[in-house]
Each structure stands twice: as structure tokens, then as C-alpha cells.
Protein backbone atom coordinates (compact mmCIF):
# COMPACT_ATOMS: atom_id res chain seq x y z
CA UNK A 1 1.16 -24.91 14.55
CA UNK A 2 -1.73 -27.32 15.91
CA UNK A 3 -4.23 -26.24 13.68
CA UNK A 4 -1.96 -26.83 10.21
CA UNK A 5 -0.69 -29.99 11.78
CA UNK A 6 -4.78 -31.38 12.70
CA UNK A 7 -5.56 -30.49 9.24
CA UNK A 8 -2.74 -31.85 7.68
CA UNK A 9 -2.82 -35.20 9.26
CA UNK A 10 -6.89 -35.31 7.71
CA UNK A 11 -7.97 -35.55 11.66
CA UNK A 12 -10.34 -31.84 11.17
CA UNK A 13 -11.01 -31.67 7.21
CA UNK A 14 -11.63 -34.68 4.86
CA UNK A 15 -9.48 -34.70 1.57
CA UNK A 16 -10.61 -31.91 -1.21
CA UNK A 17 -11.76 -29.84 1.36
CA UNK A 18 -10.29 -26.41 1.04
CA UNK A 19 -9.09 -25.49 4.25
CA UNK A 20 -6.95 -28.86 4.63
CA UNK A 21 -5.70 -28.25 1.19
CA UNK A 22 -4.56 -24.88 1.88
CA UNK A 23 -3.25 -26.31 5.29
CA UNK A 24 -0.90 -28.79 3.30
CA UNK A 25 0.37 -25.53 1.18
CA UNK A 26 1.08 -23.06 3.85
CA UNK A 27 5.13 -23.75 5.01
CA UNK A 28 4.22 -23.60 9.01
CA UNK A 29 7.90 -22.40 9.37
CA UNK A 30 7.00 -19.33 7.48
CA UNK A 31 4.22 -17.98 9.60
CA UNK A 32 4.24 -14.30 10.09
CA UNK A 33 5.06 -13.54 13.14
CA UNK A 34 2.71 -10.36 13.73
CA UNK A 35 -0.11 -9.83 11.70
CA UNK A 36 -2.23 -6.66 11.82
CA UNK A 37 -6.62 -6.82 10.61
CA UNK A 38 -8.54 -3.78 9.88
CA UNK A 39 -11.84 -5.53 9.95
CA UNK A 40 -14.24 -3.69 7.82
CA UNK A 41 -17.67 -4.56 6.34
CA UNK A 42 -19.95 -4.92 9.32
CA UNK A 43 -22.26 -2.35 8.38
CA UNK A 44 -22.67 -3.55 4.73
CA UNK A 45 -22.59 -7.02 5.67
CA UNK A 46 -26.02 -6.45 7.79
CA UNK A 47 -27.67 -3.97 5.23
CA UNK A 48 -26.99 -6.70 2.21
CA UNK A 49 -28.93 -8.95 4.71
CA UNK A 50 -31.73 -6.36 5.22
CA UNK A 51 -30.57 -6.22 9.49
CA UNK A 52 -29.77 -3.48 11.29
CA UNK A 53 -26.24 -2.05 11.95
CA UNK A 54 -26.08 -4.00 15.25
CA UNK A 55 -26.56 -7.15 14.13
CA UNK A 56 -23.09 -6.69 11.76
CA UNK A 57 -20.89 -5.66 14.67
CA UNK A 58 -22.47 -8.73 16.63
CA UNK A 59 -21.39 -11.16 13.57
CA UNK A 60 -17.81 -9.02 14.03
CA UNK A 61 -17.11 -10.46 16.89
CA UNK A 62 -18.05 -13.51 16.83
CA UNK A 63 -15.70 -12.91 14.08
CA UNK A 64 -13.10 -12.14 15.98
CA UNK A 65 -13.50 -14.87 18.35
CA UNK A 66 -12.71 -17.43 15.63
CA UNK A 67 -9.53 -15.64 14.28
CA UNK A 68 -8.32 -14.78 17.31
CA UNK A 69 -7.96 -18.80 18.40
CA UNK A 70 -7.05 -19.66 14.77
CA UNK A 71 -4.14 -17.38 15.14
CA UNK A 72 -2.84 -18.56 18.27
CA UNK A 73 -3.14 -22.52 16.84
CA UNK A 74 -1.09 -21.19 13.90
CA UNK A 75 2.03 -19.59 15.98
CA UNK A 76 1.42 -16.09 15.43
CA UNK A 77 3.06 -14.02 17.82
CA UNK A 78 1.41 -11.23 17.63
CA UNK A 79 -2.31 -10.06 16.53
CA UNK A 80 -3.09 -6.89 16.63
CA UNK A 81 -6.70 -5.73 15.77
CA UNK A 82 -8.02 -2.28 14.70
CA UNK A 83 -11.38 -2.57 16.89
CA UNK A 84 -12.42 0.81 17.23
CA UNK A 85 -10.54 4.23 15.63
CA UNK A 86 -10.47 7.52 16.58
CA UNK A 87 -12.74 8.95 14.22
CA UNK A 88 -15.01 6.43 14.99
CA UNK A 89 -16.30 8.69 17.79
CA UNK A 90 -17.99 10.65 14.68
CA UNK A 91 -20.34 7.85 13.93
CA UNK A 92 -24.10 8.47 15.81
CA UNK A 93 -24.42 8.03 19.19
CA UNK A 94 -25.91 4.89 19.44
CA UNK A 95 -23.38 2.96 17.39
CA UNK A 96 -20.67 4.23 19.44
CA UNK A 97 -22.30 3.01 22.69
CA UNK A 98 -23.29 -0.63 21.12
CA UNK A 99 -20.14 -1.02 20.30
CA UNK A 100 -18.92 -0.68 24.28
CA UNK A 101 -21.26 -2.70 25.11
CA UNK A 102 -20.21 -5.35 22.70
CA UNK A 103 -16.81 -4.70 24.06
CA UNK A 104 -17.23 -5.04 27.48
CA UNK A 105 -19.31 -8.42 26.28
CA UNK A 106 -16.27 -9.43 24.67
CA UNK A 107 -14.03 -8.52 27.27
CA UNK A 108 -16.19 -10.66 30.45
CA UNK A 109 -17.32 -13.65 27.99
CA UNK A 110 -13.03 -14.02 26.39
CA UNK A 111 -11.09 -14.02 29.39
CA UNK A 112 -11.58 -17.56 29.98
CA UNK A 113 -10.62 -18.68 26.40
CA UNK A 114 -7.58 -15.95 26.50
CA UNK A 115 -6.57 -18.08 29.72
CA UNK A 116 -7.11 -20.95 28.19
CA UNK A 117 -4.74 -20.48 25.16
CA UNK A 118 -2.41 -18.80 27.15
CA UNK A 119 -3.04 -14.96 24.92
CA UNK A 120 -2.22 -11.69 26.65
CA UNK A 121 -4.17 -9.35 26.31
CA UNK A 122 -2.70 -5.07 25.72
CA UNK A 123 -4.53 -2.30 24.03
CA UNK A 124 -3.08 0.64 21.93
CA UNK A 125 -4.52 4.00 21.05
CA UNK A 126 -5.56 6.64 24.11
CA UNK A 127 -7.96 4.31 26.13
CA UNK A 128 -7.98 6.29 28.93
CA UNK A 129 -10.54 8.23 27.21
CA UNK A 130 -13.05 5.07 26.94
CA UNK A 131 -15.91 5.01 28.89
CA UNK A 132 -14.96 4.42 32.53
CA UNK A 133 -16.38 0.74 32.71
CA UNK A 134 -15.32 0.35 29.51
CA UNK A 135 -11.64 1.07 30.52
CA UNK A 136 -11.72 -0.60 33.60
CA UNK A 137 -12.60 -4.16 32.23
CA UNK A 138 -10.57 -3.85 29.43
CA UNK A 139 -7.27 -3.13 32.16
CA UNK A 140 -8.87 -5.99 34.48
CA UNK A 141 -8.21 -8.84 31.59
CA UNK A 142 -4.62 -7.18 30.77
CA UNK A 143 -4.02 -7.80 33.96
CA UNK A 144 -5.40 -11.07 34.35
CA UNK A 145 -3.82 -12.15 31.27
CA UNK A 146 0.16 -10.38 31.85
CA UNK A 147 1.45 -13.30 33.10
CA UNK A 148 0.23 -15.17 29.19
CA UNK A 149 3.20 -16.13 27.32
CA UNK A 150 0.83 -17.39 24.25
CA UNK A 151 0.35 -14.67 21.31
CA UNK A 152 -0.16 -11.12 22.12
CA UNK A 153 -3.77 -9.83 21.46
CA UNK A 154 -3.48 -6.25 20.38
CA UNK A 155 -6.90 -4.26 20.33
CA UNK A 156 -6.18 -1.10 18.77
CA UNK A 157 -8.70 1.07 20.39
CA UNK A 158 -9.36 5.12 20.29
CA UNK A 159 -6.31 4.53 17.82
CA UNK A 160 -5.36 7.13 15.19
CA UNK A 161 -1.47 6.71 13.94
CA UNK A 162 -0.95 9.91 13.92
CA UNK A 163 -1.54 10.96 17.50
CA UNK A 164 0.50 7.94 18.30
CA UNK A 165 3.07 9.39 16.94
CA UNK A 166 2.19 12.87 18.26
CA UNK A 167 2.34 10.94 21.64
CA UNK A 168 5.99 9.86 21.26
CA UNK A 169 7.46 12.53 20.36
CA UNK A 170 5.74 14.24 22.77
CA UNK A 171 7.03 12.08 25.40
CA UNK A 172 10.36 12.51 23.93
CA UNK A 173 10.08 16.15 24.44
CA UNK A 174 8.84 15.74 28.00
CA UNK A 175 11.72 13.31 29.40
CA UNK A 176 14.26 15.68 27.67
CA UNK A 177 12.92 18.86 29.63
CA UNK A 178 12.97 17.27 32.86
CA UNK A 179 16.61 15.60 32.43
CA UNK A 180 17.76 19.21 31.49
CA UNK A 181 18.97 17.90 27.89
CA UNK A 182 15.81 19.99 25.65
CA UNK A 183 18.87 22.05 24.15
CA UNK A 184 20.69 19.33 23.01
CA UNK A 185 17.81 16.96 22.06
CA UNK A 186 17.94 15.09 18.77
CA UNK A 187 14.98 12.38 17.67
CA UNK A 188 16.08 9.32 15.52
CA UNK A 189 14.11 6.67 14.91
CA UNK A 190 14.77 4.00 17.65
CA UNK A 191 13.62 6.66 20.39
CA UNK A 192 10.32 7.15 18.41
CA UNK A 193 9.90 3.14 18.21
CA UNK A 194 10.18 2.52 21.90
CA UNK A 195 7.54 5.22 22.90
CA UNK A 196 4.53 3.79 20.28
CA UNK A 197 2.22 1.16 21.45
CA UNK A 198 3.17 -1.78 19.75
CA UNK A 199 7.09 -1.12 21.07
CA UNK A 200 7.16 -4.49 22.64
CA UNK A 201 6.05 -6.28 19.62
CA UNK A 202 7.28 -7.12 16.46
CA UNK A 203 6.68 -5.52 13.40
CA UNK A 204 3.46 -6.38 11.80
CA UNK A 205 4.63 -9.20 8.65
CA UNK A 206 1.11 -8.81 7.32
CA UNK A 207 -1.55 -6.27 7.01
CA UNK A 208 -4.89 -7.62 5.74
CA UNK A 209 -7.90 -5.38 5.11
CA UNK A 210 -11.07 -7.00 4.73
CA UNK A 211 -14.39 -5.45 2.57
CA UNK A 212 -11.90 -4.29 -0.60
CA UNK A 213 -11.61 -0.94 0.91
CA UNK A 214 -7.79 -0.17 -0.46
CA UNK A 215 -6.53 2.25 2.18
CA UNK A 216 -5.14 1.76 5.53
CA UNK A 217 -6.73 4.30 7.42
CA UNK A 218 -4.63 5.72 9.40
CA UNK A 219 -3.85 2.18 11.69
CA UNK A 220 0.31 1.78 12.40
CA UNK A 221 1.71 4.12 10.04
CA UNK A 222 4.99 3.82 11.50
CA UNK A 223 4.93 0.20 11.82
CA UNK A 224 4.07 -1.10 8.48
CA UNK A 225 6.62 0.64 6.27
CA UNK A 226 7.57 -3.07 5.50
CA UNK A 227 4.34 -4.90 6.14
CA UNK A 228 2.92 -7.47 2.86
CA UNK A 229 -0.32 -5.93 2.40
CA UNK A 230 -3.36 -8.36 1.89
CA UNK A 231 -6.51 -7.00 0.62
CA UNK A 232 -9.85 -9.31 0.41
CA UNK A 233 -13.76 -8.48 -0.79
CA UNK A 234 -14.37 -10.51 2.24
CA UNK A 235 -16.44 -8.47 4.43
CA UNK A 236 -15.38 -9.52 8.09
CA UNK A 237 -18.30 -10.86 9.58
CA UNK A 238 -18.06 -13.54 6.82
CA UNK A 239 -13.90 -13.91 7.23
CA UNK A 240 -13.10 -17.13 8.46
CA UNK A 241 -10.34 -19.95 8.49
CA UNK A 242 -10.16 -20.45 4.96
CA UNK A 243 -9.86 -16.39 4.28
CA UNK A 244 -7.31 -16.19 7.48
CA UNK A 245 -5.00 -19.10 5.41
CA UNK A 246 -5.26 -17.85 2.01
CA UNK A 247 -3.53 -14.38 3.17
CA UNK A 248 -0.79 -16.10 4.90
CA UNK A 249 -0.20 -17.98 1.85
CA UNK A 250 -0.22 -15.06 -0.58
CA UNK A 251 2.25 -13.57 2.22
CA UNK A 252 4.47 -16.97 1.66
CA UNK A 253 4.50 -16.37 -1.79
CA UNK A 254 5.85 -12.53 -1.61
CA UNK A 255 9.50 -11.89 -1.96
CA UNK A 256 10.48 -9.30 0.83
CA UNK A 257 13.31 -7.26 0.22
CA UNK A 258 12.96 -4.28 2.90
CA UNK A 259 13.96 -1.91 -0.11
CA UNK A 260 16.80 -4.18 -1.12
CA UNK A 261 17.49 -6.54 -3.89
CA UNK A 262 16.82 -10.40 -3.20
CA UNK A 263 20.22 -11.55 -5.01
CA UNK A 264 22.94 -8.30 -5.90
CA UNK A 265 23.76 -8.22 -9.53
CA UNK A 266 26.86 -9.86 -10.59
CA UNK A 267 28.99 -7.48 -12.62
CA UNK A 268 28.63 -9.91 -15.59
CA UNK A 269 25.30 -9.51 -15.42
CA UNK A 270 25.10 -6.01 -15.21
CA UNK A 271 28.41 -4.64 -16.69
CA UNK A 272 30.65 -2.33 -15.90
CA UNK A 273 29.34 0.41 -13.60
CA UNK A 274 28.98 3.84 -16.02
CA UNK A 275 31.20 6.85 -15.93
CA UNK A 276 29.03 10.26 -14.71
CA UNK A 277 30.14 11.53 -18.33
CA UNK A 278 28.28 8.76 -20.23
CA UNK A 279 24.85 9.24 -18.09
CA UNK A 280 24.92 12.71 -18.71
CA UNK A 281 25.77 12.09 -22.38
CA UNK A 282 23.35 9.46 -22.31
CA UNK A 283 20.50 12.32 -20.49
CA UNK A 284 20.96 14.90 -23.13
């Protein structure tokens, strides 16, 4: 909540400017609690600026930097970022190793400021599979930052959705072979939540997608049956505070009903429930 109360108060921002004014609008006791970026444009924010490739993912994280501190000043929770997919390993060659190296960069030049506002660090997706410096910094600062009780920084990393869930129910399958209970086995839902990534953390609240792009390709499946989704133009490199306050607001403004109905009809209202004869008079 620091950051809405600074800007409030007119200590940051001077009147009429527009973060402060979307400060005094957001309701700081209705900030999601979990909220989940696919940060696109970085490529076509460099090529509208006539730079190579590189120079987009660089503005990403500096990007990331930013909305990663803004969060935490807010009271999110949870932030959980979808830094490099799966199929990302089909882009050339040298893309996929700058964007290591701007990870380990990351990794080495954050831990201080991760320490500093008290964020721990995890990872989802199979990171195991990273490059082997790449893996071992990124498991050095989740262990240097476990004992954080700040926000949770989520970097969703070799992640697909899909072979997340192929994981868990895998794992499922596993335990119940070596217990001796295969035979008898039956999945529901809670044992699929607890084996995913993301099963110590709340649901995402909000999903925002930067760049336009109106899919969510392939990033928590599972978890965002019930997520408010946010999409902006915005490409990321260009995201900033204003951007990050104007989706939680649009989230404030959202009636969520997890399939249900905000107030149950009266039967005034609504009448008397109809007998099966009438619909299927009514039908014909």
C-alpha cells in the first residue's frame, strides 16, 4: 500500500497528474492479490524504433524491474511473470541465448532489491532443462530469498500449461504405483492443484496481456478459469506505473461471480419457477 498512500498524500505526483489521480481511485483494500503478466511486444517495440531485437528484451527488463517493485509497494501477494515459454526454444539461436544472458543479468544485479523489499523469489515451468548456469543462479536467489515473506515473484520459465498439467498427473500416477493404490486411483481436482507450480499461491485475480495480442498462450490454464482478464496495446517495454494502475482499476470495477449470480433472484422478480410441460410447450 506505500505507493497508493505516497501518491495519495501528493508527496510523489503533483495534483492532475495521472498516476496520483488514478492512485486516489484505486480502493487499496481491493488489490488483487495475485496477478499474472504475459509481457509481449519487445520485438515490435525495437523494430518500430528501427533497433535490433536485443535492445527490446533489454527495455523488458528494465521493465520488469519497475513493476516488479510497484507491485510489492501496492500489496500484491503474488506476481507471477511469463518470462520465457516453452516454445520459445523455437525462436533462432541467438535470441534464445541473449535472453539467458539477460536472465542471469537479472538474476545477479535483483537479488539485492528482492532482499531489500523482502520478495521471494520461485520459478515454474521445467527449469531443470535451462542452461546449467542459467539454472544454477536462478536456484541460488530462491534460496537466498526463501526466508522473504514480501510478495512472491513467480518467473514462469520453460513454461507450457499443458505439460504442467501433464506433470501432475503424472506425478499422481507415480505416487499411486509406488503406494500400491494404481487400481483404485481416482484424480479430482484438489490432487491436480497441489502438484502444479503455482500450488502454494493463490489464484491469479488478474491476467493482463500487454501488445493487444488477445490470447493467453498457453500460460496457467488451470489457474485462471476465474482470472479478470486485462488486455492493453501497451507493448511492455513501454508498460509502466500508470498502465500497472489502470488494470487494477478496470479489475475494481468488474463484478466477479465465479459462475454465480451477484444477488439470487427474488421469486417476485422472477415468478414462479415453470412446469417441464410449459417449456416443452413453450419449445415446440
Amino acid at each position: 500500500m506505500k505507493m497508493l498512500e505516497a501518491l495519495a498524500q501528493g508527496e510523489a505526483l503533483a495534483p492532475g497528474d495521472a498516476c496520483r489521480e488514478l492512485a486516489l481511485a484505486v480502493d487499496p483494500a481491493r488489490i488483487p492479490a495475485h496477478i499474472a503478466i504475459i509481457m509481449d511486444g519487445n520485438g515490435r517495440w525495437a523494430k518500430r524504433r528501427g533497433l535490433p531485437r536485443v535492445a527490446g528484451h533489454r527495455a523488458g527488463v528494465a521493465t520488469v524491474r519497475k513493476i516488479v517493485e510497484d507491485c510489492a509497494n501496492l500489496g500484491v501477494k503474488a506476481l507471477t511473470l511469463y518470462a520465457f515459454s516453452a516454445e520459445n526454444w523455437k525462436r533462432p539461436r541467438t535470441e534464445v541465448d541473449m535472453l539467458w544472458r539477460l536472465l542471469r543479468f537479472y538474476l545477479r544485479h535483483e537479488l539485492e532489491d528482492l532482499q531489500r523489499n523482502n520478495i521471494r523469489l520461485q520459478s515454474s515451468g521445467r527449469v531443470e532443462a535451462l542452461p546449467e548456469r542459467v539454472y544454477e543462479e536462478l536456484r541460488a536467489v530462491e534460496r537466498e530469498t526463501a526466508r522473504n515473506n514480501g510478495m512472491r515473484l513467480n518467473l514462469a520459465i520453460n513454461y507450457s500449461a499443458r505439460n504442467e498439467l501433464v506433470d501432475a498427473v503424472n506425478a499422481i500416477i507415480d505416487e499411486a504405483r509406488i503406494e500400491g493404490r494404481l487400481s483404485e486411483l481416482v484424480v479430482d481436482e484438489k490432487m491436480i492443484s497441489r502438484r502444479l507450480c503455482t500450488a502454494d499461491l493463490p489464484e491469479p485475480d488478474l491476467l493482463i496481456r500487454t501488445s493487444g495480442e488477445m490470447r493467453v498462450s498457453n500460460f496457467l490454464l488451470w489457474q485462471i478459469a476465474y482470472a479478470e482478464l486485462y488486455v492493453t496495446d501497451t507493448l511492455w517495454p513501454d508498460f509502466n506505473r500508470v498502465e500497472l494502475l489502470r488494470a487494477i482499476l478496470d479489475f475494481q470495477r468488474r463484478e466477479r461471480r465465479f459462475g454465480g449470480l451477484s444477488e439470487p433472484p427474488s421469486e417476485s422478480a422472477s415468478g414462479p419457477e415453470p412446469e417441464m410441460e410449459e417449456i416443452a410447450v413453450t419449445s415446440q
